[in-house]
C-alpha atoms as a PDB file:
ATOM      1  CA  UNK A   1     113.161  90.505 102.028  1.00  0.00           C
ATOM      2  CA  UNK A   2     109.548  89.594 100.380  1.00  0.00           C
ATOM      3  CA  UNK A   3     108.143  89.524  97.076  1.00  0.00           C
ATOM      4  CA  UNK A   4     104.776  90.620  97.574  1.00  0.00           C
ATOM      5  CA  UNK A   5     103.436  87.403  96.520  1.00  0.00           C
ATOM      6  CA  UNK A   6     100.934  85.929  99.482  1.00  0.00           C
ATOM      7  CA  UNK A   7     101.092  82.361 100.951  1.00  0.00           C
ATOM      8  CA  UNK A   8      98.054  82.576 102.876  1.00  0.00           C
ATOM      9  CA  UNK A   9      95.337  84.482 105.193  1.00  0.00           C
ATOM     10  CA  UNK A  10      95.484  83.984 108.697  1.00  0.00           C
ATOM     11  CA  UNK A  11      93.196  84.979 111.712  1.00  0.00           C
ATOM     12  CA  UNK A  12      94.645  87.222 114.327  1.00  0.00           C
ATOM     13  CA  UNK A  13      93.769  85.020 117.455  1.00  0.00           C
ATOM     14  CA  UNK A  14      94.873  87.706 121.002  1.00  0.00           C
ATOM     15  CA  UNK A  15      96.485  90.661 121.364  1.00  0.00           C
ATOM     16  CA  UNK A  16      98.303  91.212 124.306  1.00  0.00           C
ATOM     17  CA  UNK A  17      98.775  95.206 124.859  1.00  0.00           C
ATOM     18  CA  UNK A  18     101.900  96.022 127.196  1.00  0.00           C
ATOM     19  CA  UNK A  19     102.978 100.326 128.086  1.00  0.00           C
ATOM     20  CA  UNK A  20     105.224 100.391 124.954  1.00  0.00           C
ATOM     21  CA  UNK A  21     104.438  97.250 122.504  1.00  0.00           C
ATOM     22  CA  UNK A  22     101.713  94.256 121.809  1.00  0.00           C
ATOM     23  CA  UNK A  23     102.203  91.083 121.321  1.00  0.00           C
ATOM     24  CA  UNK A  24      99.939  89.580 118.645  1.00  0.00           C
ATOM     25  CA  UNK A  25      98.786  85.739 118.384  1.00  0.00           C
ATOM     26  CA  UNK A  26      98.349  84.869 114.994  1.00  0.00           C
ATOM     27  CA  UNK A  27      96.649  81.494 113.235  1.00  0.00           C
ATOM     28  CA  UNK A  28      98.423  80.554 109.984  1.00  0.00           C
ATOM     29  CA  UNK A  29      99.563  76.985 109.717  1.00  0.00           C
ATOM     30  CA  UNK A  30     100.502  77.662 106.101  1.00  0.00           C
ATOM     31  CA  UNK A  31     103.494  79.127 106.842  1.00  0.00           C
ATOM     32  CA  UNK A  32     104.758  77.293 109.705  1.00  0.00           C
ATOM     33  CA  UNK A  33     105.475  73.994 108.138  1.00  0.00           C
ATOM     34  CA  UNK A  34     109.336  75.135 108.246  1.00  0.00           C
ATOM     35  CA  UNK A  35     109.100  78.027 110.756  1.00  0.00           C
ATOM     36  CA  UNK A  36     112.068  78.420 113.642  1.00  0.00           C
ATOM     37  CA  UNK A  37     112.190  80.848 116.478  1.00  0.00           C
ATOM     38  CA  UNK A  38     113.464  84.596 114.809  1.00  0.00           C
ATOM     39  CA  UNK A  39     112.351  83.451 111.775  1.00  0.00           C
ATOM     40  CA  UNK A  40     111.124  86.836 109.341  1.00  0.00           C
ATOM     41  CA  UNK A  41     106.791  86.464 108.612  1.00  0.00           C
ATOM     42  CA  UNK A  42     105.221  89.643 106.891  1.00  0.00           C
ATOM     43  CA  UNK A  43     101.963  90.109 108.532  1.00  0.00           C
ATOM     44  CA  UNK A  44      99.972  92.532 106.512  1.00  0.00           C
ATOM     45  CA  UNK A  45     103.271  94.110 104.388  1.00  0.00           C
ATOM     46  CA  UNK A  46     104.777  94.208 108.136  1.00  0.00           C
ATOM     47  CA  UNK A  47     108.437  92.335 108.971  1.00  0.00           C
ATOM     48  CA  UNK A  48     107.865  90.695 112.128  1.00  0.00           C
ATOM     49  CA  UNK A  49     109.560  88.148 114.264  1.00  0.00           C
ATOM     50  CA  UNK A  50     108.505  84.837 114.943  1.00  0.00           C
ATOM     51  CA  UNK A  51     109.000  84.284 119.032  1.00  0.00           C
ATOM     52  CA  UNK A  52     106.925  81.267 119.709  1.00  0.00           C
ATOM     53  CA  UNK A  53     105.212  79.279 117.501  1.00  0.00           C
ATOM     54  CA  UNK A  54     103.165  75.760 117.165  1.00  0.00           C
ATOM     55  CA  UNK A  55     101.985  73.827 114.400  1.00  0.00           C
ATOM     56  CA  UNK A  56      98.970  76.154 114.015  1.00  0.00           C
ATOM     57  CA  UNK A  57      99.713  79.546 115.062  1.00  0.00           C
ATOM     58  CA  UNK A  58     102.713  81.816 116.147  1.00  0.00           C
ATOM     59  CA  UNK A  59     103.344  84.697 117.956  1.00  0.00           C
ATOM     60  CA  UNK A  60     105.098  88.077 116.992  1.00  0.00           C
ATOM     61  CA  UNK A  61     105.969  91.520 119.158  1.00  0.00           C
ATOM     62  CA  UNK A  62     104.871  94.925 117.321  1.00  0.00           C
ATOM     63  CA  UNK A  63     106.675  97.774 118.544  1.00  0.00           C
ATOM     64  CA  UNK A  64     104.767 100.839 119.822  1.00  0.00           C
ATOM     65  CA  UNK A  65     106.154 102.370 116.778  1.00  0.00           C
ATOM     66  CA  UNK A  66     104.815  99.982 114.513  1.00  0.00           C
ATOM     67  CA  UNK A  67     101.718 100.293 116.265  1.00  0.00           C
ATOM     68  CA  UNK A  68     101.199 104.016 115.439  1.00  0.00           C
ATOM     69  CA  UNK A  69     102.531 104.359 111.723  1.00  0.00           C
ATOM     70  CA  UNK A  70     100.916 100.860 110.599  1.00  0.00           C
ATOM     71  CA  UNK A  71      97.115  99.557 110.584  1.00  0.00           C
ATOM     72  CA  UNK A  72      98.246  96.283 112.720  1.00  0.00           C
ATOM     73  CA  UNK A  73      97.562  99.387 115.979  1.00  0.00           C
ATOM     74  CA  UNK A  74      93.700  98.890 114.745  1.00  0.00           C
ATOM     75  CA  UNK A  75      92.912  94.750 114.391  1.00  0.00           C
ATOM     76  CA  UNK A  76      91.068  92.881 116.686  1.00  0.00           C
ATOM     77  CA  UNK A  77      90.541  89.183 117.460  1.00  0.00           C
ATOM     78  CA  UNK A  78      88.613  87.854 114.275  1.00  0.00           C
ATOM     79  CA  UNK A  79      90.557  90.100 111.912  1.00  0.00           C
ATOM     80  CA  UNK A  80      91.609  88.058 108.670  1.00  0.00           C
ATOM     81  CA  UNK A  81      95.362  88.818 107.905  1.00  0.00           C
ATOM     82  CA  UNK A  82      97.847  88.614 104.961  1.00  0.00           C
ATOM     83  CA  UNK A  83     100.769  86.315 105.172  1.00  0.00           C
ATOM     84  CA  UNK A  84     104.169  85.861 103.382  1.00  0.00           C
ATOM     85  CA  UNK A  85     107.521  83.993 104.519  1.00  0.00           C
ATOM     86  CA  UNK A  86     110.690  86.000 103.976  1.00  0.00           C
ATOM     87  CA  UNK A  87     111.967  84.878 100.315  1.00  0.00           C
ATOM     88  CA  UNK A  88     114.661  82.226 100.195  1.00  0.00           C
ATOM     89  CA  UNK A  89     117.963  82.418  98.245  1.00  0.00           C
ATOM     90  CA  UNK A  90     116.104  79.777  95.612  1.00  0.00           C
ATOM     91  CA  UNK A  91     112.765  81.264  95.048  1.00  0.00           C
ATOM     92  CA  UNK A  92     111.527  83.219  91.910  1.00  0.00           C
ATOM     93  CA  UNK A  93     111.172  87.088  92.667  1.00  0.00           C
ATOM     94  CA  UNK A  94     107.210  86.819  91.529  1.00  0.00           C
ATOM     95  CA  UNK A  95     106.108  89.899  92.419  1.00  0.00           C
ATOM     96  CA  UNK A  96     109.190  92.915  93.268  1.00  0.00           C
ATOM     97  CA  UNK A  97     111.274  94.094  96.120  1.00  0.00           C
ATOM     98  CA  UNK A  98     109.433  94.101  99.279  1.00  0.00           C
ATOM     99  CA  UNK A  99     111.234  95.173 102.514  1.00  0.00           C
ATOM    100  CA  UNK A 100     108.209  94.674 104.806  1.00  0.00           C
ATOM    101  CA  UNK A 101     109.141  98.343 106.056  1.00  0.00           C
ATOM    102  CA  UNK A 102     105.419 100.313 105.630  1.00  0.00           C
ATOM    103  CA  UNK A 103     105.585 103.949 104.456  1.00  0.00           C
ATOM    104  CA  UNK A 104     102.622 105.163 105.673  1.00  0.00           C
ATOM    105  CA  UNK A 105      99.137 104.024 105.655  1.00  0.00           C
ATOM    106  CA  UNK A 106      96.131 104.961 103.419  1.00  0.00           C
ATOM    107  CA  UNK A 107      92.568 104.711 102.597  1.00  0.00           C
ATOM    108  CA  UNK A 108      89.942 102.737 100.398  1.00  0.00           C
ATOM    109  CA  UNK A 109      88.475 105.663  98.799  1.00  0.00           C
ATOM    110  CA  UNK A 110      86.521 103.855  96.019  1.00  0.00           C
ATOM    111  CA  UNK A 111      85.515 100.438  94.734  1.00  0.00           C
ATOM    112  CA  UNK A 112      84.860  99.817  91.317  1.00  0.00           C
ATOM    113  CA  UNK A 113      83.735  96.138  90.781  1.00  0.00           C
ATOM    114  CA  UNK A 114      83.715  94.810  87.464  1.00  0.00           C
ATOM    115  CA  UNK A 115      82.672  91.493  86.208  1.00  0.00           C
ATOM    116  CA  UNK A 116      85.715  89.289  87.531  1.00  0.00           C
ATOM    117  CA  UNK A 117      88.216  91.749  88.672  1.00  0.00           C
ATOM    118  CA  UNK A 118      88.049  95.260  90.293  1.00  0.00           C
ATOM    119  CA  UNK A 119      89.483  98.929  90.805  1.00  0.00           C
ATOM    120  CA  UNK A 120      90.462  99.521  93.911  1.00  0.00           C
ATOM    121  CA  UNK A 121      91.834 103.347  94.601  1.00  0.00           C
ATOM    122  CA  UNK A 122      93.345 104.729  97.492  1.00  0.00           C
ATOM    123  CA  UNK A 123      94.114 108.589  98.488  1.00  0.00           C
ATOM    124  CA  UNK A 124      97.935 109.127  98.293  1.00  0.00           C
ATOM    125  CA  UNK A 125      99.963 111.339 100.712  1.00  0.00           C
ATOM    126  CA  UNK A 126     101.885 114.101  99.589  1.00  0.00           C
ATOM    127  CA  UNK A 127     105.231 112.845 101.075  1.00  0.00           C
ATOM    128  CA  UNK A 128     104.612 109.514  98.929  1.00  0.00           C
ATOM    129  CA  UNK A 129     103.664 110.958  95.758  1.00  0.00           C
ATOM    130  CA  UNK A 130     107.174 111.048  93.820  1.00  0.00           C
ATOM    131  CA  UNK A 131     107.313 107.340  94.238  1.00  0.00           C
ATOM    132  CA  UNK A 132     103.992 106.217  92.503  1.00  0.00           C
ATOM    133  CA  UNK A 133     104.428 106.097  88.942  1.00  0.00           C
ATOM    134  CA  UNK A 134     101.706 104.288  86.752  1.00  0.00           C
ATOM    135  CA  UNK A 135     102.481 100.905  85.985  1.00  0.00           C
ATOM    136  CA  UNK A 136     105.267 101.126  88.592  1.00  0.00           C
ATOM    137  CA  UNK A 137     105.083  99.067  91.570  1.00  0.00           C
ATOM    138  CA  UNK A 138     103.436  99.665  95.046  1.00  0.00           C
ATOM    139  CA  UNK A 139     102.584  97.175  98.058  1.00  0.00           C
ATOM    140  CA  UNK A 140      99.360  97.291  99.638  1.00  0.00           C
ATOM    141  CA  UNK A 141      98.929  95.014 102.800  1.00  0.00           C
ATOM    142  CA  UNK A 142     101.687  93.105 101.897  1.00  0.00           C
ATOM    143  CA  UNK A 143     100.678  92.492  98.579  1.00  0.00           C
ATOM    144  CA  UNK A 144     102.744  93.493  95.516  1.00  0.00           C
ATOM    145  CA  UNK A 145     100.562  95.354  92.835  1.00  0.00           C
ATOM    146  CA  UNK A 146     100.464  97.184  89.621  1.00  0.00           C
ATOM    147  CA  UNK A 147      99.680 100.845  89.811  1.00  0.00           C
ATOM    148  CA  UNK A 148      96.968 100.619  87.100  1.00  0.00           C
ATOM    149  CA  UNK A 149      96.393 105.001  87.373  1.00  0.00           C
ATOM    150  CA  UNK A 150      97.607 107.317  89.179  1.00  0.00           C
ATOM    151  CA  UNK A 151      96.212 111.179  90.267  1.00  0.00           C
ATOM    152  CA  UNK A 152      97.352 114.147  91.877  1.00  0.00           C
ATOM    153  CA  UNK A 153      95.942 112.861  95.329  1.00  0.00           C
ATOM    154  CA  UNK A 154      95.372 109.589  94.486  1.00  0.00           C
ATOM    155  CA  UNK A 155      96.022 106.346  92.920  1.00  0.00           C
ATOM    156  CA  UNK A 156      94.636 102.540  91.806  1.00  0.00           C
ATOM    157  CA  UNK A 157      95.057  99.101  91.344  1.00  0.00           C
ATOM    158  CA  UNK A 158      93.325  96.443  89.346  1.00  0.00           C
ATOM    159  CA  UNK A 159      92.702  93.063  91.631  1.00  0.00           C
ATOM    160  CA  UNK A 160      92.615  90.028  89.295  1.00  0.00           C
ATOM    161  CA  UNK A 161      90.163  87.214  90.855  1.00  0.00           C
ATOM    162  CA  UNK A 162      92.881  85.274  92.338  1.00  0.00           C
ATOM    163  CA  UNK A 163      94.374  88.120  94.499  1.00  0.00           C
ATOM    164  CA  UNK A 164      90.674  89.366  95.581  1.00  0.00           C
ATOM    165  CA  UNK A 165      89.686  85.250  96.913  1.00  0.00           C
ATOM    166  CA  UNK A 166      93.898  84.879  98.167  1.00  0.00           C
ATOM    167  CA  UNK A 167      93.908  87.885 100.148  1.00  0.00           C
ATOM    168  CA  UNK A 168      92.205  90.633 102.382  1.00  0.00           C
ATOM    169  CA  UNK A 169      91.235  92.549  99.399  1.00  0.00           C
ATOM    170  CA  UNK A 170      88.464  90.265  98.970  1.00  0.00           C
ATOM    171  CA  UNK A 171      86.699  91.543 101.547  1.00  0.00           C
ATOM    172  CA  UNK A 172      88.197  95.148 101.666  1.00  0.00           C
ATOM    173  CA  UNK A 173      85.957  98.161 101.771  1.00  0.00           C
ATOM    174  CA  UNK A 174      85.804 101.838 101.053  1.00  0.00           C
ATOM    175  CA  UNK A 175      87.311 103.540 104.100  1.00  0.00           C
ATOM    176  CA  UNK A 176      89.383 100.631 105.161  1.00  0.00           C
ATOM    177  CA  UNK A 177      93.146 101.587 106.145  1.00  0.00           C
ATOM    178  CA  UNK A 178      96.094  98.969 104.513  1.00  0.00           C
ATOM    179  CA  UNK A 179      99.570  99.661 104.690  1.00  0.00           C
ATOM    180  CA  UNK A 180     101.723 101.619 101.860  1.00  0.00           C
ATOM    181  CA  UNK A 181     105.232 100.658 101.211  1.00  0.00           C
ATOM    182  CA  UNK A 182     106.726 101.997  97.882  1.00  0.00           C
ATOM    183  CA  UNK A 183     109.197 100.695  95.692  1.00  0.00           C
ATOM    184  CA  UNK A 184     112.484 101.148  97.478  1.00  0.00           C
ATOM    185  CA  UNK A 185     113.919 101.710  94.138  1.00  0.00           C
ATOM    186  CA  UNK A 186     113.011 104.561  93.682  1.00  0.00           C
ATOM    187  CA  UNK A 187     113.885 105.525  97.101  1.00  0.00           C
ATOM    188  CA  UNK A 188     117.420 104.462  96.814  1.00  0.00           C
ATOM    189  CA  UNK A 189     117.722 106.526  93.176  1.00  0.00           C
ATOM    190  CA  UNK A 190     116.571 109.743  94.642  1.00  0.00           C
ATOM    191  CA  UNK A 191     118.631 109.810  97.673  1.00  0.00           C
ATOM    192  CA  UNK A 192     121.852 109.087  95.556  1.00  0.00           C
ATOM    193  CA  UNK A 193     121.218 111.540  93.098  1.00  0.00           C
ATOM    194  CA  UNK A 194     120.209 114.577  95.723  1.00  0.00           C
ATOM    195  CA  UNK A 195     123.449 115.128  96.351  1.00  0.00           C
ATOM    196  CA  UNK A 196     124.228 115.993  92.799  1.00  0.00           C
ATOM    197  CA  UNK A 197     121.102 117.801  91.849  1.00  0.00           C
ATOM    198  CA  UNK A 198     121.896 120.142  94.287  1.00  0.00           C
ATOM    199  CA  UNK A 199     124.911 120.791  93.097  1.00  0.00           C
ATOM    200  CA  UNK A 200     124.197 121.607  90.006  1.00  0.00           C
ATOM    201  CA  UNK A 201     121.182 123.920  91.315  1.00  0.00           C
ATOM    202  CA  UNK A 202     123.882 125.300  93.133  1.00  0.00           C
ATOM    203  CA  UNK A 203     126.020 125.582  89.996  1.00  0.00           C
ATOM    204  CA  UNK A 204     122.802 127.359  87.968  1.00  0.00           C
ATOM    205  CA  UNK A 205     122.317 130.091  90.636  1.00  0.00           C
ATOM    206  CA  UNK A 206     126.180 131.084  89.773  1.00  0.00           C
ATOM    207  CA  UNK A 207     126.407 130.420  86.093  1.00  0.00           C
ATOM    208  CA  UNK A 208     123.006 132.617  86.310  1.00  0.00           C
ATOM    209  CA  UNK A 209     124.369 135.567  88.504  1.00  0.00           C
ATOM    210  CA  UNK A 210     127.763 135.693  85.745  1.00  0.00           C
ATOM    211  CA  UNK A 211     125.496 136.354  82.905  1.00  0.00           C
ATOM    212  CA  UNK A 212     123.799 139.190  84.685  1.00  0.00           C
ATOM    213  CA  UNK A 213     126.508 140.966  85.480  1.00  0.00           C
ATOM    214  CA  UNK A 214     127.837 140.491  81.869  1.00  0.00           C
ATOM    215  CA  UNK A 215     124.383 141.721  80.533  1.00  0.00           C
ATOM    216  CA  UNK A 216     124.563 144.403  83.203  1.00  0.00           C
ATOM    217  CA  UNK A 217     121.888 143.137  85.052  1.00  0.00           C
ATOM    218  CA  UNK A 218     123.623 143.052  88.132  1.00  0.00           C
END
């Protein structure tokens, strides 16, 4: 588990490509200090393993799978990273829930700079759209954020100075792909209460199909 809050940028170093997988070298000293092999490090909103590791850099696999449905498939050597530690029993919850599990990915539509912060929207998939509410909660490379507005195909986010020099976003552009993950909250609440809505859809339908034929409408 993660709070969205980022430690640190690192530098993505090699990327070994196998049939099915990659194994990516990363430079981040800044959260090795305590690092052990297995250890959980979210690379760009991304739960990855720790496998081998040094003072200065460590190395993760990525799944084929991850590959695909994330926007690790597209970095190269050079490519500035965001970095965050799995949370610790002890530590303040700064930002919200993160699982590190990405959603889908989406797209820097527009940029809207102001005079120390700016808007920052994205386009928003259908299949994601019940779970981003304004003012709810959304993480975007790893980083936890405020949904500041939100549209039928789209939605933004307000960077304050010290998330646009701590992160990516700094540097982030319009057409640039980051990872999605939504609040799991909301995930959890709908698929609880499915069961039960359709029940009483189900329960409509009848209650419906009575009063007809009372009315004679059947």
């Amino acid at each position: 588990m993660f709070t969205g809050i980022i430690e640190a940028t690192g530098t993505l170093e090699r990327i070994e490509h196998t049939a099915d997988a990659a194994i990516l070298t990363i430079a981040g000293a800044a959260v090795l200090d305590d690092a052990h092999h297995g250890d959980s490090i979210a690379v760009n909103g991304v739960c990855l393993t720790v496998t081998t590791f040094d003072e200065q850099r460590f190395s993760v696999d990525v799944m084929k799978e991850t590959l695909d449905r994330t926007s690790l498939g597209a970095l190269v050597p050079g490519s500035r990273v965001n970095l965050e530690r799995a949370m610790s029993a002890q530590a303040r919850l700064g930002g919200h829930v993160v699982q590190g599990h990405v959603d889908a990915t989406v797209r820097i539509t527009a940029i809207e700079p102001g005079e120390r912060w700016s808007v920052v929207r994205f386009d928003l998939p259908v299949d994601l759209a019940p779970y981003v509410v304004e003012k709810g909660s959304v993480t975007l490379d790893g980083v936890s954020l405020t949904v500041a507005s939100r549209q039928e195909a789209s939605f933004s986010v307000s960077l304050i100075p010290t998330t646009l020099e701590l992160t990516t976003f700094g540097a982030a552009r319009v057409g640039d792909v980051v990872n999605v993950e939504v609040d799991v909250l909301a995930k959890y609440v709908e698929q609880m209460l499915a069961p039960r809505l359709a029940a009483l859809d189900t329960r409509l339908v009848e209650l419906d199909a009575r009063l007809a034929a009372s009315e004679g409408r059947a």
